[in-house]
C-alpha atoms as a PDB file:
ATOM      1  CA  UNK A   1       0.000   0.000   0.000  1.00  0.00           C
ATOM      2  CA  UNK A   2       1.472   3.554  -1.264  1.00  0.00           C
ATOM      3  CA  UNK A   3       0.423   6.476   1.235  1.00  0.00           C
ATOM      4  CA  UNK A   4       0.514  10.602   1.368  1.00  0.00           C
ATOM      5  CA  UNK A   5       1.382  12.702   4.318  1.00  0.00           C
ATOM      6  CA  UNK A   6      -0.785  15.231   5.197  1.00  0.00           C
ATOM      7  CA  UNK A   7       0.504  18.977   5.712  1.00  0.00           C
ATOM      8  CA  UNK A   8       0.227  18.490   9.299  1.00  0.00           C
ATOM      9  CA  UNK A   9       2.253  14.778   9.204  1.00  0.00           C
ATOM     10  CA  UNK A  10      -0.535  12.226   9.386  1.00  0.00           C
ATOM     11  CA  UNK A  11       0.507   9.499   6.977  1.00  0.00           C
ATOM     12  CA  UNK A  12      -2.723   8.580   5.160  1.00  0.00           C
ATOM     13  CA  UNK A  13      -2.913   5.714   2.376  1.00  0.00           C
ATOM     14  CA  UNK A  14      -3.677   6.484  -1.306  1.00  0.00           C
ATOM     15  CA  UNK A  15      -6.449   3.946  -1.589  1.00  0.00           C
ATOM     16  CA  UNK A  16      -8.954   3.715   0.594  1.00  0.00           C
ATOM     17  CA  UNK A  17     -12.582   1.581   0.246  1.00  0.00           C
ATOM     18  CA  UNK A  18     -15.279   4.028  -0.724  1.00  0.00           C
ATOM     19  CA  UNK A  19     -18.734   3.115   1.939  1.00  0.00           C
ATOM     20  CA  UNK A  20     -21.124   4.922   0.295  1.00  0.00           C
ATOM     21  CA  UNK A  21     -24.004   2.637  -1.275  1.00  0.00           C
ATOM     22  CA  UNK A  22     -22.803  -0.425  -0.219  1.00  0.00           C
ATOM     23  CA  UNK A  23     -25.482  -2.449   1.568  1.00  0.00           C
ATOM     24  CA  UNK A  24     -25.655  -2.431   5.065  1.00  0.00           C
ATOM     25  CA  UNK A  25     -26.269  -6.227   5.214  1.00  0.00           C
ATOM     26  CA  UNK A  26     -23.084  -6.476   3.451  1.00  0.00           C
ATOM     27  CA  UNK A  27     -20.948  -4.469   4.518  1.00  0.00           C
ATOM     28  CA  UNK A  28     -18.963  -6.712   7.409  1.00  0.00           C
ATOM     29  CA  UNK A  29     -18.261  -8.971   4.453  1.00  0.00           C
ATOM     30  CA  UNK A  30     -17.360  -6.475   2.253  1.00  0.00           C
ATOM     31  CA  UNK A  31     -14.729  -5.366   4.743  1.00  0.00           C
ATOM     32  CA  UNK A  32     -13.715  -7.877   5.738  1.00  0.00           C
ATOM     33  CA  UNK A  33     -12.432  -8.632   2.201  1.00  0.00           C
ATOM     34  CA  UNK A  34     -11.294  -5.372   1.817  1.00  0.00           C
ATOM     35  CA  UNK A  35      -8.861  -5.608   4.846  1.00  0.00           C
ATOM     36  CA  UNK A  36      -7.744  -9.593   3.775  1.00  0.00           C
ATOM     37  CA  UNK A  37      -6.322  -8.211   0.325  1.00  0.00           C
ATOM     38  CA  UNK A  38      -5.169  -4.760   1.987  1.00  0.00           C
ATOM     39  CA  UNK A  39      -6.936  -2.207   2.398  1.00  0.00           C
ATOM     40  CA  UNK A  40      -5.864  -0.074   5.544  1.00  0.00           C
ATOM     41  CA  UNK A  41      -8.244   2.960   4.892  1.00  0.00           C
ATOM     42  CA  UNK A  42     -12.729   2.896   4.661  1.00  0.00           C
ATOM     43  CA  UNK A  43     -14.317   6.314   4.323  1.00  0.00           C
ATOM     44  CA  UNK A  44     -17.974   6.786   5.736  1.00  0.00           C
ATOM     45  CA  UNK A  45     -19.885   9.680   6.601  1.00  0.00           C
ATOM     46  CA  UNK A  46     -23.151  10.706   8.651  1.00  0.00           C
ATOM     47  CA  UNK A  47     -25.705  11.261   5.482  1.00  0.00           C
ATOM     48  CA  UNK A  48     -24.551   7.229   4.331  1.00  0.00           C
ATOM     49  CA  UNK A  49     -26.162   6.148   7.130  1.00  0.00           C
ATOM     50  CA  UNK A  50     -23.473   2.765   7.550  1.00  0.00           C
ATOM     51  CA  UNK A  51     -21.375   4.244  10.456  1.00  0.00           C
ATOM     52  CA  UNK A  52     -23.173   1.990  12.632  1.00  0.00           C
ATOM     53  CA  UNK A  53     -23.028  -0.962   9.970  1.00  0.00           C
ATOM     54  CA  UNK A  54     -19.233  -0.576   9.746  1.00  0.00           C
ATOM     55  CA  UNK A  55     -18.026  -0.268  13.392  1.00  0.00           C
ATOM     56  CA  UNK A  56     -19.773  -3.722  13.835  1.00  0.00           C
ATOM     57  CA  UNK A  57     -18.320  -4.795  10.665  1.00  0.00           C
ATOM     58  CA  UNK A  58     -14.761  -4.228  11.906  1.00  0.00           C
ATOM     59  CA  UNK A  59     -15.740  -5.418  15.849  1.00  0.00           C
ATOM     60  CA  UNK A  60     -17.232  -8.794  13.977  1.00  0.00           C
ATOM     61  CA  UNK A  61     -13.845  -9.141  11.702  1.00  0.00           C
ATOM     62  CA  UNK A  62     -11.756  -8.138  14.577  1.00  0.00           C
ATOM     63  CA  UNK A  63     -10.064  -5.697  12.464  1.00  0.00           C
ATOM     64  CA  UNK A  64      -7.317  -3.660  14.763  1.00  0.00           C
ATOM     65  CA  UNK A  65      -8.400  -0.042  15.155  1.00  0.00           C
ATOM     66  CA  UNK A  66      -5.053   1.049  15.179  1.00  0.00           C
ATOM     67  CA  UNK A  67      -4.543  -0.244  11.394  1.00  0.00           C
ATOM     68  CA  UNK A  68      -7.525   0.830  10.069  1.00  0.00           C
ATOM     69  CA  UNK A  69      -7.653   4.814   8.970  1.00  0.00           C
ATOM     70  CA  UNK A  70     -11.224   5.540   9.592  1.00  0.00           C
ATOM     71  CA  UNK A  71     -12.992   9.049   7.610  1.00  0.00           C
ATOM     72  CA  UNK A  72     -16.031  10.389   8.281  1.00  0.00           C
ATOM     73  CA  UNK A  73     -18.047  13.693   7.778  1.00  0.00           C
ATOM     74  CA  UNK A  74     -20.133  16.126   9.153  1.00  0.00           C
ATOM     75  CA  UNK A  75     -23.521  17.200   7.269  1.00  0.00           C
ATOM     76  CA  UNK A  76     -25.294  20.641   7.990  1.00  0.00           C
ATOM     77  CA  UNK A  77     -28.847  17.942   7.664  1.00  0.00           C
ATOM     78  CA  UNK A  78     -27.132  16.599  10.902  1.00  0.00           C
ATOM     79  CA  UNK A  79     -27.438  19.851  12.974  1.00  0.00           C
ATOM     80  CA  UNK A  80     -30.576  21.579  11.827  1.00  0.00           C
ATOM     81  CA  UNK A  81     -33.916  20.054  11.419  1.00  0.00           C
ATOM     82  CA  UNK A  82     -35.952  22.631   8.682  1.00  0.00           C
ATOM     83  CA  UNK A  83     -39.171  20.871   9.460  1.00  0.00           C
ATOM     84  CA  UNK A  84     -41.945  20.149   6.516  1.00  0.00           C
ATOM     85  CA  UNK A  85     -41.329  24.379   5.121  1.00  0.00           C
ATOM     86  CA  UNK A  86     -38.800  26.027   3.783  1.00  0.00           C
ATOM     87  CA  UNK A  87     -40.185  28.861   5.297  1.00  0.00           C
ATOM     88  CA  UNK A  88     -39.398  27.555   8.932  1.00  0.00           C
ATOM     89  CA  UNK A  89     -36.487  28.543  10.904  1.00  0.00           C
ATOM     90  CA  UNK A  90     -33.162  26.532  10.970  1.00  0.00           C
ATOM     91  CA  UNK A  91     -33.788  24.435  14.812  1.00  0.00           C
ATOM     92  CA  UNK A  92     -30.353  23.471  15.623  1.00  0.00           C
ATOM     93  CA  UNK A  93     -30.717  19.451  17.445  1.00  0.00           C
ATOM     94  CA  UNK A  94     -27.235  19.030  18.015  1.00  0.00           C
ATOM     95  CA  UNK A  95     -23.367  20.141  18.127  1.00  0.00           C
ATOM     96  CA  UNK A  96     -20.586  19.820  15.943  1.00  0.00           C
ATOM     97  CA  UNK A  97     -19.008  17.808  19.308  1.00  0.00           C
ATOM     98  CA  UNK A  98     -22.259  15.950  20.135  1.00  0.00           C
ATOM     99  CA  UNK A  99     -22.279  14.763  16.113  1.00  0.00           C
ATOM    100  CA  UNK A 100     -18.859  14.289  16.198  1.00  0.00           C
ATOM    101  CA  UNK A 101     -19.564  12.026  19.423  1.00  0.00           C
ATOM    102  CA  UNK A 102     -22.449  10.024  18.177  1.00  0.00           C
ATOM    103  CA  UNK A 103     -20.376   9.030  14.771  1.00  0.00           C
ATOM    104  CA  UNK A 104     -17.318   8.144  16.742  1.00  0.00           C
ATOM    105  CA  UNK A 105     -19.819   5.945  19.275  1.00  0.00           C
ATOM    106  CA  UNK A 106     -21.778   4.337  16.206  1.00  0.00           C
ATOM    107  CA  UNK A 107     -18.140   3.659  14.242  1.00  0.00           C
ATOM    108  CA  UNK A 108     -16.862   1.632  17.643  1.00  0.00           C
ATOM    109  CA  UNK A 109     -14.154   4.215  18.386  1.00  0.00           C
ATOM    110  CA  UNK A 110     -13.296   7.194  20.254  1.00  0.00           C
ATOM    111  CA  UNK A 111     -11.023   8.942  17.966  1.00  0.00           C
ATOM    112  CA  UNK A 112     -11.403   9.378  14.021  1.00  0.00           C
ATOM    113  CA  UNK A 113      -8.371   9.554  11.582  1.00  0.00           C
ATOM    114  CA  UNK A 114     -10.240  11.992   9.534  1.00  0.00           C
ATOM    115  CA  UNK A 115     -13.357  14.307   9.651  1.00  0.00           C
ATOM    116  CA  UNK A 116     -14.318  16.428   6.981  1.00  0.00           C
ATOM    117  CA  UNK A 117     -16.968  19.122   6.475  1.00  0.00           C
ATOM    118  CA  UNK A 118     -19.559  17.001   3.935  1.00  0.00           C
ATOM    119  CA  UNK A 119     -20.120  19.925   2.008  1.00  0.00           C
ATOM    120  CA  UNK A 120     -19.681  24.308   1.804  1.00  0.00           C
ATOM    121  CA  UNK A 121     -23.301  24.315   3.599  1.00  0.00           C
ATOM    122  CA  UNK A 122     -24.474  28.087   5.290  1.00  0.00           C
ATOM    123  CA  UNK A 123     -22.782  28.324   8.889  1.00  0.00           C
ATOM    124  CA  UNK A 124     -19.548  26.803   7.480  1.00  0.00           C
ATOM    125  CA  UNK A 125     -17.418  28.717   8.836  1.00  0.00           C
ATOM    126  CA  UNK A 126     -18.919  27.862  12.271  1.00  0.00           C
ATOM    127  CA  UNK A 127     -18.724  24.544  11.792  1.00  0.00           C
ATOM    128  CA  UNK A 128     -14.918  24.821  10.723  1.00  0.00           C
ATOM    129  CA  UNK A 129     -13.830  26.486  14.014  1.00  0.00           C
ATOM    130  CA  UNK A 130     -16.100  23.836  16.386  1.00  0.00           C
ATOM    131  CA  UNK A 131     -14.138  20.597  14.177  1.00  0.00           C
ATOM    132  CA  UNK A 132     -10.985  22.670  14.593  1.00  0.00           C
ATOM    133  CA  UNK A 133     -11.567  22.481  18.603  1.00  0.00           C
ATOM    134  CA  UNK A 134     -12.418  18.559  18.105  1.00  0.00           C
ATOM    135  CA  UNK A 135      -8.810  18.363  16.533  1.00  0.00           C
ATOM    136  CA  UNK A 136      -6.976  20.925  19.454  1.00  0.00           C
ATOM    137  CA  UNK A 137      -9.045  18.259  21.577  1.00  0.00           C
ATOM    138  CA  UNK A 138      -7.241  15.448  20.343  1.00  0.00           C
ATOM    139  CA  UNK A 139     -10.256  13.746  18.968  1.00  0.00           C
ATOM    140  CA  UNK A 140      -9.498  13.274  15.385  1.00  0.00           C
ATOM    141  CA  UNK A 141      -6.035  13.483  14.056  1.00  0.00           C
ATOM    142  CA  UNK A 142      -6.549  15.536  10.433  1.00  0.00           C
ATOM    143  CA  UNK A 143      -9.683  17.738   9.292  1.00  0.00           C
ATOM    144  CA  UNK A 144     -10.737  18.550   6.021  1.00  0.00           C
ATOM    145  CA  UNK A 145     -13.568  19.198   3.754  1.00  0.00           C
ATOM    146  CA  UNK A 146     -15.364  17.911   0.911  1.00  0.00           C
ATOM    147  CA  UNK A 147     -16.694  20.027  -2.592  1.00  0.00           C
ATOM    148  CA  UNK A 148     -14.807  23.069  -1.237  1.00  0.00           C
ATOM    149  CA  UNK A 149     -14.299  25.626  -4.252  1.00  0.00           C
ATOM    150  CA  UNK A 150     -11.142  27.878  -4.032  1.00  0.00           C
ATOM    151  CA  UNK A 151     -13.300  30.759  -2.578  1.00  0.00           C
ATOM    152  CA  UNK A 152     -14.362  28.496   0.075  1.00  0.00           C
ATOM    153  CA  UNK A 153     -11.080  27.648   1.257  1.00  0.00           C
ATOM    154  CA  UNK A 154      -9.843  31.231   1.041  1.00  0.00           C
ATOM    155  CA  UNK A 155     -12.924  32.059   3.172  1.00  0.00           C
ATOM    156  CA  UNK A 156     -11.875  29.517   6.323  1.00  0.00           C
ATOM    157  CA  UNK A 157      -7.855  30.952   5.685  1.00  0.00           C
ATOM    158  CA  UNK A 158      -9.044  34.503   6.677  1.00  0.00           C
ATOM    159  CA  UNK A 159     -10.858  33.268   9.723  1.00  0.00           C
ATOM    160  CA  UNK A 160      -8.514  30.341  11.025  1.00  0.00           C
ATOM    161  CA  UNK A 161      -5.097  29.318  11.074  1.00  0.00           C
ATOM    162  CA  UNK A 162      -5.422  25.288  10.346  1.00  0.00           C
ATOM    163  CA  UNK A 163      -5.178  24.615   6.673  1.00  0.00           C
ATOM    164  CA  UNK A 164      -7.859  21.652   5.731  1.00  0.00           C
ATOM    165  CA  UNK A 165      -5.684  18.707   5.264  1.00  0.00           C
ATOM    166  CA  UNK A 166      -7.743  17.255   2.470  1.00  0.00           C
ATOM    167  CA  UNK A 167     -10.613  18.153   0.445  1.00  0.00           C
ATOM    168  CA  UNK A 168     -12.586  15.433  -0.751  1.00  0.00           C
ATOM    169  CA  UNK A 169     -14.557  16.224  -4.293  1.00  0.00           C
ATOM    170  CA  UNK A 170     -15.728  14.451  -7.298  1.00  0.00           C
ATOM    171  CA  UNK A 171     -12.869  13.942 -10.151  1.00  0.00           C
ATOM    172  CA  UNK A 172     -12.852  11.499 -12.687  1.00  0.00           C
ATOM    173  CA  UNK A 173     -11.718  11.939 -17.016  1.00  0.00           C
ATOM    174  CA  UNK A 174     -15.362  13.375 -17.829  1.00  0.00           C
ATOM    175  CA  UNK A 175     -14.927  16.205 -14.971  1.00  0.00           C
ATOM    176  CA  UNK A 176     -10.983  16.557 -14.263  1.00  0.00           C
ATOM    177  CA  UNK A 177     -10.954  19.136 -11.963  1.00  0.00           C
ATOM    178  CA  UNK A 178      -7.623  20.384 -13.051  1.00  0.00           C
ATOM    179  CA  UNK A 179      -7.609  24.292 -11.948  1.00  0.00           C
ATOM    180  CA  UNK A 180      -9.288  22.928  -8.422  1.00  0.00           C
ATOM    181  CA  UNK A 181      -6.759  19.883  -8.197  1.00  0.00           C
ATOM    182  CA  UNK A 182      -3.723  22.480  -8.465  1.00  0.00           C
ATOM    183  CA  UNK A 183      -5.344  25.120  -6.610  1.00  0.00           C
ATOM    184  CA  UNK A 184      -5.574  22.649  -3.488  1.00  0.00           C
ATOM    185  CA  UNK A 185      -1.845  21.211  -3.941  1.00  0.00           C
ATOM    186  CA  UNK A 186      -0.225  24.680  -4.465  1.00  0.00           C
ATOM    187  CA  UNK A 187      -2.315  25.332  -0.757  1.00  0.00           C
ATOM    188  CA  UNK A 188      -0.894  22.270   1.035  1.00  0.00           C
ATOM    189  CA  UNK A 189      -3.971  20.534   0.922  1.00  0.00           C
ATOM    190  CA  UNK A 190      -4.759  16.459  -0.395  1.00  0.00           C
ATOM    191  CA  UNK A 191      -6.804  16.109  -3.226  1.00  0.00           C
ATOM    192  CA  UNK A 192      -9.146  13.375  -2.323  1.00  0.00           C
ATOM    193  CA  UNK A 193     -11.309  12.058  -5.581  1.00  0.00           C
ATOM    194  CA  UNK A 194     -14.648  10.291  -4.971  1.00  0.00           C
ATOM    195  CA  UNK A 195     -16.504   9.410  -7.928  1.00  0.00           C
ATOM    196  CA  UNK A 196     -13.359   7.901  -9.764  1.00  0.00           C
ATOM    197  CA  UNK A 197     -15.666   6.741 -12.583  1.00  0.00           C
ATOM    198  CA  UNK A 198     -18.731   8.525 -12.094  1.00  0.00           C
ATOM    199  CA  UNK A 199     -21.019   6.462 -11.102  1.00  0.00           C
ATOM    200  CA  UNK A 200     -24.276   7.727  -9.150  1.00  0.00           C
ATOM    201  CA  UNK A 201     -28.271   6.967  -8.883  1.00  0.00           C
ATOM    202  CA  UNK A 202     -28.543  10.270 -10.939  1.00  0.00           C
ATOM    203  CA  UNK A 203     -26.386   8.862 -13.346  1.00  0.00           C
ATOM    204  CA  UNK A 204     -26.274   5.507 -14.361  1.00  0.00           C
ATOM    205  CA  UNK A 205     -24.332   5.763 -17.543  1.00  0.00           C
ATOM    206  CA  UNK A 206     -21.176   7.965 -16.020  1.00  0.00           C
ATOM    207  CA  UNK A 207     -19.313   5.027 -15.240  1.00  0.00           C
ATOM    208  CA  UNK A 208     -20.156   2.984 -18.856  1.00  0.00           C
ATOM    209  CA  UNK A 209     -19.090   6.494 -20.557  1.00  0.00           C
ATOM    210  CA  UNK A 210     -16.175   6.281 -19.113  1.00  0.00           C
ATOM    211  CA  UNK A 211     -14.922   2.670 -18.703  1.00  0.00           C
ATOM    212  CA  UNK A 212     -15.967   1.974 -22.247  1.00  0.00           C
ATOM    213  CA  UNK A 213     -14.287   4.730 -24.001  1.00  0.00           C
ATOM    214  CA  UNK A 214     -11.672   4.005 -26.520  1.00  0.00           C
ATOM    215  CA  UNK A 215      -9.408   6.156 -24.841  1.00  0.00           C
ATOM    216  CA  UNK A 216      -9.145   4.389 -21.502  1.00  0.00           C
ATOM    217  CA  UNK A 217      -9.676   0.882 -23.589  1.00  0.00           C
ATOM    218  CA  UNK A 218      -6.593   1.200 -25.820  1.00  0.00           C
ATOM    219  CA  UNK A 219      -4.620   2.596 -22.690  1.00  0.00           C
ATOM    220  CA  UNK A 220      -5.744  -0.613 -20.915  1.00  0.00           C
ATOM    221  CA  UNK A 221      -4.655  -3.009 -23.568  1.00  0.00           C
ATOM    222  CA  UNK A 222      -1.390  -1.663 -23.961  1.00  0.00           C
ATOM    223  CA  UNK A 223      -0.721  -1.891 -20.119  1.00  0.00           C
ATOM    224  CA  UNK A 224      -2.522  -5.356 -19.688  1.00  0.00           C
ATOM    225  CA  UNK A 225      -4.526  -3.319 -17.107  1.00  0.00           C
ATOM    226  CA  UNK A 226      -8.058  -3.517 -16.536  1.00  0.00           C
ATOM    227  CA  UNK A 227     -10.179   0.245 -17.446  1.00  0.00           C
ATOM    228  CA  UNK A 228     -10.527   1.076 -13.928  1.00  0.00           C
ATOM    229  CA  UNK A 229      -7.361   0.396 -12.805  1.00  0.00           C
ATOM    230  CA  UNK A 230      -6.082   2.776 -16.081  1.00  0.00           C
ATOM    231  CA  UNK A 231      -8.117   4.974 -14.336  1.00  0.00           C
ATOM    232  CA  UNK A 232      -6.909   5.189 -10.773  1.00  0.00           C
ATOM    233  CA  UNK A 233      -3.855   5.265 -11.778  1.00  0.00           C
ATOM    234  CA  UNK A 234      -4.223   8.380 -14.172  1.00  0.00           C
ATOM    235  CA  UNK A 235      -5.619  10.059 -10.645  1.00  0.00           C
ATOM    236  CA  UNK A 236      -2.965   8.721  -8.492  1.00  0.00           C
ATOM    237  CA  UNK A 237      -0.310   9.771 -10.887  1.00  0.00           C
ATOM    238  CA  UNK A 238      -1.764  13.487 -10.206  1.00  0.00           C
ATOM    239  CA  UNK A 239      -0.959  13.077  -6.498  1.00  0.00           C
ATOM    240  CA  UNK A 240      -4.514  12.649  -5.665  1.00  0.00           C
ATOM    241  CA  UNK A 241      -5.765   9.787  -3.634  1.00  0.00           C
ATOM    242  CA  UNK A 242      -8.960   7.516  -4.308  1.00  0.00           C
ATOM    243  CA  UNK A 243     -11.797   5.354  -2.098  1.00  0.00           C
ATOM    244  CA  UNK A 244     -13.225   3.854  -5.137  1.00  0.00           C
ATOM    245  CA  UNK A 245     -16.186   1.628  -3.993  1.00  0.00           C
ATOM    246  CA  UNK A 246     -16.427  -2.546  -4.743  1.00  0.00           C
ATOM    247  CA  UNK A 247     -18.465  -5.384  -3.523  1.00  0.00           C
ATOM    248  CA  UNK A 248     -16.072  -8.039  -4.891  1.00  0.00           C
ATOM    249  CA  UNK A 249     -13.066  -9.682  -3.989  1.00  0.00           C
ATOM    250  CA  UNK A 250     -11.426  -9.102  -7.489  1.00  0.00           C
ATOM    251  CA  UNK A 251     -11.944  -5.861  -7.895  1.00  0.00           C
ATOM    252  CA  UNK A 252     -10.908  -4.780  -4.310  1.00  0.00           C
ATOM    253  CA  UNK A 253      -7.962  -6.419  -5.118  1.00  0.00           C
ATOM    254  CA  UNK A 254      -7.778  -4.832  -8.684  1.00  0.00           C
ATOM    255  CA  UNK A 255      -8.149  -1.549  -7.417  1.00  0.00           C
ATOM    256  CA  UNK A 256      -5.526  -1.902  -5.413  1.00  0.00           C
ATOM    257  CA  UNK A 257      -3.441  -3.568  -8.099  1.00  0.00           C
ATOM    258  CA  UNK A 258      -2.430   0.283  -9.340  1.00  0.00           C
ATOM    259  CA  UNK A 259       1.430   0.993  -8.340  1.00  0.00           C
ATOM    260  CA  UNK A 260       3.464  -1.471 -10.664  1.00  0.00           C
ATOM    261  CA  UNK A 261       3.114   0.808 -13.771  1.00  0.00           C
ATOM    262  CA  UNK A 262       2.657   4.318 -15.357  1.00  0.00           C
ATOM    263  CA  UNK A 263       0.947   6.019 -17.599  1.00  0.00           C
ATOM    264  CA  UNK A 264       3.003   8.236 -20.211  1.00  0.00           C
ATOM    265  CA  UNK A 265       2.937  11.914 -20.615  1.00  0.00           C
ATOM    266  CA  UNK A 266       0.541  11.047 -23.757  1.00  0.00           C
ATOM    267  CA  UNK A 267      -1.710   8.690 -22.005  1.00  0.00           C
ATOM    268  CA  UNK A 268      -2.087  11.484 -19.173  1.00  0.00           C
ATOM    269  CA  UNK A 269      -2.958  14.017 -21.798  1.00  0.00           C
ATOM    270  CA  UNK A 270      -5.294  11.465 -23.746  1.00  0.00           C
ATOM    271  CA  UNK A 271      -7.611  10.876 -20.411  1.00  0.00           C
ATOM    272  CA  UNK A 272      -7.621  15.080 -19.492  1.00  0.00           C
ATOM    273  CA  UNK A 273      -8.800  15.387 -23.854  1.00  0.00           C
ATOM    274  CA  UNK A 274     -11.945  13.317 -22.174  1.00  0.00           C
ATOM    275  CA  UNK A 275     -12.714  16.368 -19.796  1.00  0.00           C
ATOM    276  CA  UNK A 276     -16.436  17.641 -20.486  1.00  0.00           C
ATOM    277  CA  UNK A 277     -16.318  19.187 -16.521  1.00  0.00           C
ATOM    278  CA  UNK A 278     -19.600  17.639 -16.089  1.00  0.00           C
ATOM    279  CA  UNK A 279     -20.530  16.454 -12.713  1.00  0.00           C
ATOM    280  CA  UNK A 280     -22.498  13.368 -11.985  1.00  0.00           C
ATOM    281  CA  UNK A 281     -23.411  14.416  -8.180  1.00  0.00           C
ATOM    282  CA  UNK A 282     -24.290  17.656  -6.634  1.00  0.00           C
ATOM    283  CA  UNK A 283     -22.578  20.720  -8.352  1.00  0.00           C
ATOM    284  CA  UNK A 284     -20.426  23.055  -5.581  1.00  0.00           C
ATOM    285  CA  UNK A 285     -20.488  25.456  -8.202  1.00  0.00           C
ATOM    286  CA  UNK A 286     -24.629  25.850  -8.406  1.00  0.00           C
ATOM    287  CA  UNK A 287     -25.441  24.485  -5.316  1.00  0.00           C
END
């Protein structure tokens, strides 16, 4: 397993098994695969509702804590309760701490390896400085955020001195994410790519637009490497680390199966030509 180190020295590895819309009544055998062929890293948050699913997954597979690096997030939906109008009042339900507290207590644990900000909701800013006293605290040992445009992060840098340590946000060849990618490097910060091949509910064809075009086919062939795994690497090779998400044994392994080979400067440029900056999941940038 290849890892990063964060700006603040937490040594975090590159691939890492994506949670989100795996099924709960699956998920202690998914990870219990996932750990057997190597993964070291699971990313979860509140809105997946699985936290719960997964600390009994890794209590059932008695899966060290101390080996696994455990991520989850913090969603605004997790604080305020809007009631049946939008015309109601925000009615806050809970703290950053006491949501913090109630992940950590559903995930088995009493400390998390990562916790992000799910998304640039209103009150961010807030929320920022309450996860920043979780990590003075000791609780967690990195913070970040996730879909966090450049004006977002320049917003928390005039009002706090921690630098996110990664900010989690879709990136795959049909939405590259290059000016954001740099943006967050040249700033210290880890690039964290969810989405790798696009796949959501909303749209069902990313991932079949992506792992079927004759780009990333005739990259694959010449490598002996499957379409996915032409694709993590292409991310990888950007400095950017991946949780892609797999229910199998073959293609947790595959997934992982990234390191023993490049790309070339052509095949690099060949996947960016793909970019159509299209996103497949909600849009920072309209939302």
């Amino acid at each position: 397993m290849e890892y990063v180190i964060l700006n603040n020295g937490v040594k975090m590895p590159m691939v890492g098994l994506g949670s989100h819309m795996i099924p709960n009544d699956q998920m202690s055998k998914v990870i219990a695969m996932a750990y057997e062929v190597g993964y070291r890293k699971i990313d979860s948050a509140w809105l997946y509702g699985n936290e719960e699913f997964i600390g009994k997954a890794l209590k059932e597979n008695d899966i060290p804590r101390e080996e696994m690096f455990i991520t989850s997030k913090l969603n605004i939906n997790n604080l305020y309760w809007r009631g049946y109008h939008q015309t109601l009042p925000n009615i806050r339900i809970r703290s950053v701490k006491k949501a913090f507290e109630e992940s950590c207590k559903r995930l088995g644990t009493d400390y998390l390896d990562l916790y992000l900000l799910h998304w640039p909701s209103p009150g961010y800013e807030k929320q920022w400085e309450d996860v920043v006293k979780l990590y003075e605290a000791g609780r967690v040992k990195a913070i970040g955020v996730s879909s966090f445009l450049p004006k977002h992060l320049e917003r928390l840098a005039s009002i706090s001195s921690i630098v996110p340590v990664v900010n989690q946000f879709e990136l795959n060849p049909i939405n590259s994410q290059v000016d954001e990618t740099l943006y967050n490097q040249s700033k210290g910060i880890q690039v964290e790519a969810y989405a790798s091949f696009g796949t959501t509910k909303k749209n069902e064809n990313a991932s079949l637009e992506i792992l079927g075009h004759e780009t990333i086919l005739t990259i694959a062939e010449a490598h002996k490497k499957t379409p996915s795994q032409i694709v993590l690497r292409w991310t990888v090779q950007r400095g950017v680390t991946v949780i892609p998400r797999s229910k199998s044994r073959e293609h947790l392994a595959e997934n992982l199966d990234i390191f023993d080979f490049e790309l070339t400067e052509e095949e690099m440029k060949a996947i960016y030509a793909m970019n159509r900056n299209r996103y497949s999941r909600g849009n920072p940038h309209i939302e």
